[in-house]
N, C-alpha and C. Protein backbone atom coordinates (compact mmCIF):
# COMPACT_ATOMS: atom_id res chain seq x y z
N UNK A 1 45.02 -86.07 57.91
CA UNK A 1 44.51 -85.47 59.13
C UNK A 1 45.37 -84.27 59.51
N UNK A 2 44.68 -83.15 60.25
CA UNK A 2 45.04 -81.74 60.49
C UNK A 2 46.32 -82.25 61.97
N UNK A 3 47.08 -82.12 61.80
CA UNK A 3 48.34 -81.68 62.88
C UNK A 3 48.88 -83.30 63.33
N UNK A 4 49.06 -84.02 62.34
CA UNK A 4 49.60 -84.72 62.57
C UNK A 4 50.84 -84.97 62.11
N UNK A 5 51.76 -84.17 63.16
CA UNK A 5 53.47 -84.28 62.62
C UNK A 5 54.11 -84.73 63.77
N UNK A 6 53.51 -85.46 64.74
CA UNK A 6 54.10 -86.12 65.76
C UNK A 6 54.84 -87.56 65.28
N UNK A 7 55.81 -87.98 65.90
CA UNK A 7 56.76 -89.20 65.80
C UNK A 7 56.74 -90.36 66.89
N UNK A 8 55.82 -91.46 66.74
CA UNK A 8 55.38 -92.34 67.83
C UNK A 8 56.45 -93.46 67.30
N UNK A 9 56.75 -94.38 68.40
CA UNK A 9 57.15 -95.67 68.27
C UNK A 9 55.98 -97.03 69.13
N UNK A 10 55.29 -97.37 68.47
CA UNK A 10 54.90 -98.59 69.18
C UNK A 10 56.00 -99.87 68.96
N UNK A 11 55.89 -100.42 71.05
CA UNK A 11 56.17 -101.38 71.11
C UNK A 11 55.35 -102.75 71.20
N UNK A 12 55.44 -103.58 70.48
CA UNK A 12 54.38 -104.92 70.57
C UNK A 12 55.21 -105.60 71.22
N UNK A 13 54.22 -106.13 72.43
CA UNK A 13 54.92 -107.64 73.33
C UNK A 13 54.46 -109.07 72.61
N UNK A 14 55.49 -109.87 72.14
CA UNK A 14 54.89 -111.63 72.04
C UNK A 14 56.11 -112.01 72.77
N UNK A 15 54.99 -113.05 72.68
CA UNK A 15 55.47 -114.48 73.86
C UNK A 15 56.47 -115.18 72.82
N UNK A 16 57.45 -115.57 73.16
CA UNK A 16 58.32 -116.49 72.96
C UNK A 16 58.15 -117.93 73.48
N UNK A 17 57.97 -118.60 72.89
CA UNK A 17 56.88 -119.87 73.26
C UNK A 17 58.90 -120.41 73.51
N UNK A 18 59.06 -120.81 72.26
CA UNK A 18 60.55 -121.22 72.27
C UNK A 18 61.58 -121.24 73.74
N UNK A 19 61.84 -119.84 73.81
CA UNK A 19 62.61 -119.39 74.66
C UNK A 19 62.00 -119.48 75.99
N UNK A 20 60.65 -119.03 75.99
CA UNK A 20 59.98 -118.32 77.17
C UNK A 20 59.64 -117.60 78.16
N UNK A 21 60.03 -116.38 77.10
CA UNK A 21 60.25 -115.14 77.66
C UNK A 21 59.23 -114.10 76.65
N UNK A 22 59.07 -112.57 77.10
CA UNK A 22 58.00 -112.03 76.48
C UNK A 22 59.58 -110.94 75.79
N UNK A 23 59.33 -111.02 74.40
CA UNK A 23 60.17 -110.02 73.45
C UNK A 23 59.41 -108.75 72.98
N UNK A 24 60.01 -108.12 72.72
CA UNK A 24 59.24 -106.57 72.09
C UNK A 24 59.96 -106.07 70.94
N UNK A 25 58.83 -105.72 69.98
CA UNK A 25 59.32 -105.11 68.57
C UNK A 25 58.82 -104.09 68.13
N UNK A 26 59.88 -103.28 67.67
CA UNK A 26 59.35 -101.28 67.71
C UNK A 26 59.28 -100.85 66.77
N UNK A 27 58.02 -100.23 66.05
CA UNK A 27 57.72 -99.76 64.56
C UNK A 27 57.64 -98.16 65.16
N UNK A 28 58.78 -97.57 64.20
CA UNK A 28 58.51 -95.83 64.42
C UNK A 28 57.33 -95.74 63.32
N UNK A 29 56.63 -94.75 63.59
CA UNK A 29 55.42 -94.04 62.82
C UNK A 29 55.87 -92.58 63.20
N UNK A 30 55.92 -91.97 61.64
CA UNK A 30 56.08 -90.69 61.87
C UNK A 30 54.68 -90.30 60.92
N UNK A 31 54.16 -89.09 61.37
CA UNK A 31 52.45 -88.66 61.10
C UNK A 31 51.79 -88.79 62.43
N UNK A 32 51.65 -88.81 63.58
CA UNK A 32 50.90 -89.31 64.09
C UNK A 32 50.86 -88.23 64.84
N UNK A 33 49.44 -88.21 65.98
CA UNK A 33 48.95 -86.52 66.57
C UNK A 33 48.94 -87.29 68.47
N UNK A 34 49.42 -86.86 68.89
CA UNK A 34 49.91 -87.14 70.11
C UNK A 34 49.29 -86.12 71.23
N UNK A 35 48.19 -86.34 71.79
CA UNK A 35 47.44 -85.83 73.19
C UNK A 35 47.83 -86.13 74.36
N UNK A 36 48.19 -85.55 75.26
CA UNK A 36 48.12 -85.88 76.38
C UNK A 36 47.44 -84.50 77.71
N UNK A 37 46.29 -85.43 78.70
CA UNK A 37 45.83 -84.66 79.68
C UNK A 37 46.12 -85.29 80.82
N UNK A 38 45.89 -84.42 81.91
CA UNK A 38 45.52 -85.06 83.57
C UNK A 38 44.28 -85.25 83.83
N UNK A 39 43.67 -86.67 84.13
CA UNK A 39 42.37 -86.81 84.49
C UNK A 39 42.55 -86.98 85.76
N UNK A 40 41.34 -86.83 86.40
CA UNK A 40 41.26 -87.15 88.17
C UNK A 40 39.72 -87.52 88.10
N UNK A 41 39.76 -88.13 89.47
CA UNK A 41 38.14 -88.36 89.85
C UNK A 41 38.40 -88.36 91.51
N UNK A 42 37.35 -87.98 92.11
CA UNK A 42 37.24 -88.05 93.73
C UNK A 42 36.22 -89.55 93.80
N UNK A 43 36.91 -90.24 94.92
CA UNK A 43 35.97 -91.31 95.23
C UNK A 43 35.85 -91.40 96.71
N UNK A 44 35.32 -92.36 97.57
CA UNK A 44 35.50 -92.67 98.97
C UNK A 44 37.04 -92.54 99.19
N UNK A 45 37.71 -92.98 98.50
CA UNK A 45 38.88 -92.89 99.26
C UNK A 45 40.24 -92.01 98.94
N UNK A 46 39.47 -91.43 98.30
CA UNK A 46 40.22 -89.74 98.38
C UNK A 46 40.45 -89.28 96.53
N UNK A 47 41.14 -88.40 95.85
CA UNK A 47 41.29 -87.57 94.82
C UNK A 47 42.35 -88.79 94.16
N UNK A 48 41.99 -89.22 92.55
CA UNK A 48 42.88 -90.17 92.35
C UNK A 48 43.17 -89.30 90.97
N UNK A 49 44.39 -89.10 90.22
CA UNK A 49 44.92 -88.47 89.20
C UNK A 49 45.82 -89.52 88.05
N UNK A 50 45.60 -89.31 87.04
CA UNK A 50 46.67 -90.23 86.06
C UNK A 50 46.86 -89.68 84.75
N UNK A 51 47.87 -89.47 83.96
CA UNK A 51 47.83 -88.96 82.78
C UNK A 51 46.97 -89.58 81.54
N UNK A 52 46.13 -89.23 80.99
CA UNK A 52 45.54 -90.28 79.51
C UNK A 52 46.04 -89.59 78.07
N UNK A 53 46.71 -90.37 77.55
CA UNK A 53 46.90 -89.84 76.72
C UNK A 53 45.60 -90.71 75.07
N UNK A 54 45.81 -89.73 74.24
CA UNK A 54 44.63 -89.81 73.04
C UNK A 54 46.20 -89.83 71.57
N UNK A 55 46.17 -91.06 71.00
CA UNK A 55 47.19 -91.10 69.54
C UNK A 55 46.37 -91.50 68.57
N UNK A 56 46.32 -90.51 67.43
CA UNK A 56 45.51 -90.58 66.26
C UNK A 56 46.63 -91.05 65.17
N UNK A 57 46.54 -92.46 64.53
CA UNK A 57 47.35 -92.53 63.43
C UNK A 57 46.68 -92.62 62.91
N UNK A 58 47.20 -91.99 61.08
CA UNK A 58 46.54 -91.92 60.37
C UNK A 58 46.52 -93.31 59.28
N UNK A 59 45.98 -93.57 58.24
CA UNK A 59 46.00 -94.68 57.69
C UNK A 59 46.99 -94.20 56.44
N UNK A 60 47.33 -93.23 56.63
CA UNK A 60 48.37 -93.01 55.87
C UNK A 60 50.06 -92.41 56.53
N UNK A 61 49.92 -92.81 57.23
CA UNK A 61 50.85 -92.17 58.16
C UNK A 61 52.40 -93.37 57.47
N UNK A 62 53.65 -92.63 57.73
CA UNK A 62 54.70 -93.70 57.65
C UNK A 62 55.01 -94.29 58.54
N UNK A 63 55.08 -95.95 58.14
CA UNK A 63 55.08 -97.05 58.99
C UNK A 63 56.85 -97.35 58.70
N UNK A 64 57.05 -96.89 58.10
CA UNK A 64 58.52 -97.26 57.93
C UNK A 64 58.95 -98.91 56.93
N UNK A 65 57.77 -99.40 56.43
CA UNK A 65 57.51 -100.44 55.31
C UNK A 65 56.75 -101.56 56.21
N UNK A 66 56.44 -101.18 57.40
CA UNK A 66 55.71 -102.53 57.80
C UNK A 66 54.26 -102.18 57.57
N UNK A 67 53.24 -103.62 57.38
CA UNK A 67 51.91 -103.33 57.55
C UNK A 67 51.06 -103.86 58.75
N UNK A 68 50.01 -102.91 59.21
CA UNK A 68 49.38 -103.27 60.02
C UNK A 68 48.51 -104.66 60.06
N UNK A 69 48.21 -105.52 61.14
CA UNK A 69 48.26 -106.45 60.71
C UNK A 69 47.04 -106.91 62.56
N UNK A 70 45.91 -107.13 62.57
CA UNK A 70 44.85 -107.46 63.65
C UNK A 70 46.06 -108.05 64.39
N UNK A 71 45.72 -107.80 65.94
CA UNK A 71 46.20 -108.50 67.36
C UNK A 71 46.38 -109.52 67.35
N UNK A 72 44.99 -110.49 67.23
CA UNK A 72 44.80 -112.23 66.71
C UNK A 72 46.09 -112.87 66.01
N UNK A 73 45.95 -111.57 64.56
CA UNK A 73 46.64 -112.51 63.48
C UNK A 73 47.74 -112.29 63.61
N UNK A 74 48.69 -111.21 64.21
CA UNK A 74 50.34 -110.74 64.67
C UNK A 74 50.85 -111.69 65.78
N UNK A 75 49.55 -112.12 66.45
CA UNK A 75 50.35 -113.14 67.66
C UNK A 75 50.71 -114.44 66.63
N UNK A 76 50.47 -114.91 65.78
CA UNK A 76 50.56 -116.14 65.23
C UNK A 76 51.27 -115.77 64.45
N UNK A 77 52.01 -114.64 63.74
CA UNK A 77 52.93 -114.59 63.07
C UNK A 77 54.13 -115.32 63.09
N UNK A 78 54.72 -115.72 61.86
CA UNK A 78 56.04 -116.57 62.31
C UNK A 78 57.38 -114.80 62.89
N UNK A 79 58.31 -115.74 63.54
CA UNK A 79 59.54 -114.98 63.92
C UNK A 79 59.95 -113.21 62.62
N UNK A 80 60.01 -113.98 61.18
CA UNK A 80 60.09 -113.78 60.05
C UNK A 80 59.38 -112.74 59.82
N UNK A 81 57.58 -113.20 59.58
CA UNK A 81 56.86 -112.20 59.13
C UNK A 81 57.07 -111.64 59.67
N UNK A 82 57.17 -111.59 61.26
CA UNK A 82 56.88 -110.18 62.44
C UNK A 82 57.34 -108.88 62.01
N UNK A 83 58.78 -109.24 61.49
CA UNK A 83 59.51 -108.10 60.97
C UNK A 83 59.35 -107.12 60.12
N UNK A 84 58.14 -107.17 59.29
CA UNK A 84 57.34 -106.25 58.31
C UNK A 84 56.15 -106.09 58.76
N UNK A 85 55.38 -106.56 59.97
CA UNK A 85 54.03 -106.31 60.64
C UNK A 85 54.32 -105.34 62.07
N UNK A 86 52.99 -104.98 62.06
CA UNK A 86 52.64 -104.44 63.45
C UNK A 86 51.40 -104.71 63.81
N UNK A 87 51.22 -104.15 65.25
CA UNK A 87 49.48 -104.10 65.43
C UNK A 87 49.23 -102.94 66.67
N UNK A 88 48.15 -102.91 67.39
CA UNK A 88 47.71 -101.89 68.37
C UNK A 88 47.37 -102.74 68.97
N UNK A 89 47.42 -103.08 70.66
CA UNK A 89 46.78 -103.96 70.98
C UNK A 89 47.13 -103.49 72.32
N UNK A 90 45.82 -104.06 73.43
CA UNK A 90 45.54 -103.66 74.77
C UNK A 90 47.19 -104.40 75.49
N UNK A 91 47.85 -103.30 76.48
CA UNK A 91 48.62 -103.76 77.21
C UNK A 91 50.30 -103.35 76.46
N UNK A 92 50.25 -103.15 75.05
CA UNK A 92 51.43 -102.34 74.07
C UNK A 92 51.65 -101.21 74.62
N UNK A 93 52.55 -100.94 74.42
CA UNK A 93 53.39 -99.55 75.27
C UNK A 93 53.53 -98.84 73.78
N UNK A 94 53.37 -97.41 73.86
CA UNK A 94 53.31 -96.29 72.46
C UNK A 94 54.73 -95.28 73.56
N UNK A 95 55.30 -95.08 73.10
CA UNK A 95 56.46 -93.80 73.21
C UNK A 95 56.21 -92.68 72.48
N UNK A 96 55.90 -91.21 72.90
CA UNK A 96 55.96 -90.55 72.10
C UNK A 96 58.06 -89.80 71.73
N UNK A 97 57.75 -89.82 70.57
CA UNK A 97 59.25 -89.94 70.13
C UNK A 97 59.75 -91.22 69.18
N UNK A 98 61.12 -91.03 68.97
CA UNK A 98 61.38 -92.48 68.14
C UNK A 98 62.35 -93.04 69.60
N UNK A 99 62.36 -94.33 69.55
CA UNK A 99 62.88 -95.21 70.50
C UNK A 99 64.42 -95.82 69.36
N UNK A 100 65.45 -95.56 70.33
CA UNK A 100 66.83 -95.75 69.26
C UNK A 100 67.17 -96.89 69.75
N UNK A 101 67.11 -97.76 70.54
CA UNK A 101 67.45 -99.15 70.99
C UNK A 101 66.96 -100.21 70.32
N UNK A 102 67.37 -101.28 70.00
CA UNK A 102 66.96 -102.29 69.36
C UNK A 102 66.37 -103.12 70.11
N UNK A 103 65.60 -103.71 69.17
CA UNK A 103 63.80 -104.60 69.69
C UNK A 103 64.80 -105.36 71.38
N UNK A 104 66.11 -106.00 70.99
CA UNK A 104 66.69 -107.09 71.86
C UNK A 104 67.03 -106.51 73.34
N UNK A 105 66.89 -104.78 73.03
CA UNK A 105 67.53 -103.85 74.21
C UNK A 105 66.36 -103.19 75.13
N UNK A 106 65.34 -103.62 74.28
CA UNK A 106 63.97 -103.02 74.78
C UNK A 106 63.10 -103.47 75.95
N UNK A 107 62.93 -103.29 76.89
CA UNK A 107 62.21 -103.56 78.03
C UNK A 107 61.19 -102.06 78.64
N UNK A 108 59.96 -102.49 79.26
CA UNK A 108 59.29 -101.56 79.59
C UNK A 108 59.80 -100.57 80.36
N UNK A 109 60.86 -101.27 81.22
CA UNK A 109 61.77 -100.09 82.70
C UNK A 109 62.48 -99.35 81.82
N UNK A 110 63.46 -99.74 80.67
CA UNK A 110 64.04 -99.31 80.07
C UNK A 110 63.31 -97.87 79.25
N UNK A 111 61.91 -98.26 78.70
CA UNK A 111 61.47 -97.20 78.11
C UNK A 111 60.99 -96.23 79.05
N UNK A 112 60.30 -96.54 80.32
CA UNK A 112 60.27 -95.46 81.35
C UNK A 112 61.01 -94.87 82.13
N UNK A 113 62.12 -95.59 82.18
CA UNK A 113 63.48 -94.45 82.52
C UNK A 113 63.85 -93.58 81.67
N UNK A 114 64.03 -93.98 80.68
CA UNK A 114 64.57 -92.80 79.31
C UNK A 114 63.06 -91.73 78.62
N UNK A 115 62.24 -92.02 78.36
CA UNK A 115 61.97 -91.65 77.85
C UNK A 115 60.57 -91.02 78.30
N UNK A 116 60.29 -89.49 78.17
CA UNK A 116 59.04 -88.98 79.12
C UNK A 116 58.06 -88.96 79.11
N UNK A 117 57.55 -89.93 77.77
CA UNK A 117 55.87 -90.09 77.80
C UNK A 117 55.78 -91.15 76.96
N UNK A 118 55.47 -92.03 78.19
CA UNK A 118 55.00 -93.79 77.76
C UNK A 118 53.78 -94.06 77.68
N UNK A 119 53.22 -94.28 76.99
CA UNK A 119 51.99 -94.55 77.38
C UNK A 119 51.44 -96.41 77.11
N UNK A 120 50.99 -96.97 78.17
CA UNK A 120 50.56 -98.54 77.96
C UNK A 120 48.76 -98.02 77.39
N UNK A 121 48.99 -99.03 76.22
CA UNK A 121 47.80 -99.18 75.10
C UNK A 121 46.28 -99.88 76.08
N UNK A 122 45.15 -98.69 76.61
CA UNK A 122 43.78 -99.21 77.31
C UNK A 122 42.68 -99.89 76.01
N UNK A 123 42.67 -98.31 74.85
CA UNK A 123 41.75 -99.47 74.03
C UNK A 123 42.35 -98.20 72.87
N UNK A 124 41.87 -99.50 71.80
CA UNK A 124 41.95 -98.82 70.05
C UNK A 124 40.68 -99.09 69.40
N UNK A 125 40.44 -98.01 68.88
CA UNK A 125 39.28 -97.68 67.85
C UNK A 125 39.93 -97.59 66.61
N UNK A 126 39.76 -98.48 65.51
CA UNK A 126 39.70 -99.14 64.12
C UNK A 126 38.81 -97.75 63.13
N UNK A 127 38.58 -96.52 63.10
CA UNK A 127 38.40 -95.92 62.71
C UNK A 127 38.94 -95.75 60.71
N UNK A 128 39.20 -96.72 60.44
CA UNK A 128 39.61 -96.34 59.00
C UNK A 128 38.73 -96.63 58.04
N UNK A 129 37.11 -97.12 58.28
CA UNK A 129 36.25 -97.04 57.55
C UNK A 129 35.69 -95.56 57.12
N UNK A 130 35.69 -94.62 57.86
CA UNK A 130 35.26 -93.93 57.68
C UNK A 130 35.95 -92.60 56.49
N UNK A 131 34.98 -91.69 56.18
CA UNK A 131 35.07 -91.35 54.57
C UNK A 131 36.67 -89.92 54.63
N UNK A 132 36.24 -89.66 56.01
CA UNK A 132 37.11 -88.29 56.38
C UNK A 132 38.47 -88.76 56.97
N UNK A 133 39.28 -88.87 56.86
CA UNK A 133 40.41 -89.04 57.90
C UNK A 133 39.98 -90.56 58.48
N UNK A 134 40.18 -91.72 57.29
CA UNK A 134 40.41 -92.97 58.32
C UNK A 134 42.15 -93.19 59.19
N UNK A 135 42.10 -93.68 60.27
CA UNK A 135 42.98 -93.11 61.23
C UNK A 135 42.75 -94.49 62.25
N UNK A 136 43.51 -94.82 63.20
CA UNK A 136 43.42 -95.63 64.81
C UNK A 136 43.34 -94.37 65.94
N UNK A 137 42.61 -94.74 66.98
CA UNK A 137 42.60 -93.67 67.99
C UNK A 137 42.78 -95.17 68.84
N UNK A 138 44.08 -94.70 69.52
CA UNK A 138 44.59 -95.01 70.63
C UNK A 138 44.66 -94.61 71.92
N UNK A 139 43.69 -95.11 73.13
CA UNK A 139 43.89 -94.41 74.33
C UNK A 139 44.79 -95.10 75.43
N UNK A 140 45.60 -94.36 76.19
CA UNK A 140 46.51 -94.90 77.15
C UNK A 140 46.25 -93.99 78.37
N UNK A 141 47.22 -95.00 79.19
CA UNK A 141 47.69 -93.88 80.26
C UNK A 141 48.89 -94.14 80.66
């Protein structure tokens, strides 16, 4: 795909059934095309504004050796596998940039203090069937 030399980190949240607490684990992807606009809409109760951002990875993009791996089937991963998987999934936080803290240091406040464009994962389109540029389109805000 055309202009994709952007450097994303997705973070995936699982539940720690064990512990019982929610952990996060961060796959840099470098390839990836990184949008961001200001949308607004006027309603009854006045002018409402929010950033959306649009992330195109490609299906060839570097994952850094992990493979992508469905929402469903990453939550049931053991501790183990996790460590070579990822996924896209509603409510995942995307950083544009690489994130240098380790999975154990990682919290959402943490990534929105440091770092200037977070975006939490609204929906993903599975786009890699197709013949031109199979790819994920990720929308946030």
């Amino acid at each position: 795909m055309n202009l994709c030399n952007e450097t994303v980190t997705v973070i995936n949240q699982r539940y720690n059934q064990v512990d019982g607490y929610t952990e996060y684990k961060k796959t840099v992807i470098v390839g990836a095309s990184w949008y961001g606009s200001l949308k607004s809409n006027v309603d009854s109760s006045g002018l409402k504004a929010a950033n959306q951002y649009i992330v195109r990875i490609p299906a060839n993009a570097n994952f850094g050796g992990k493979s992508y791996v469905n929402p469903i089937a990453y939550w049931k991963l053991t501790d183990e596998e996790v460590k070579s998987a990822f996924t896209f999934a509603n409510g995942d936080l995307i950083v544009h940039g690489s994130v240098t803290e380790t999975d154990a240091q990682i919290t959402p406040k943490l990534l929105h203090d440091n770092y200037a464009e977070v975006l939490t994962v609204l929906t993903v389109n599975d786009n890699r069937r197709t013949n031109n540029a199979p790819h994920w389109k990720v929308v946030g805000a």
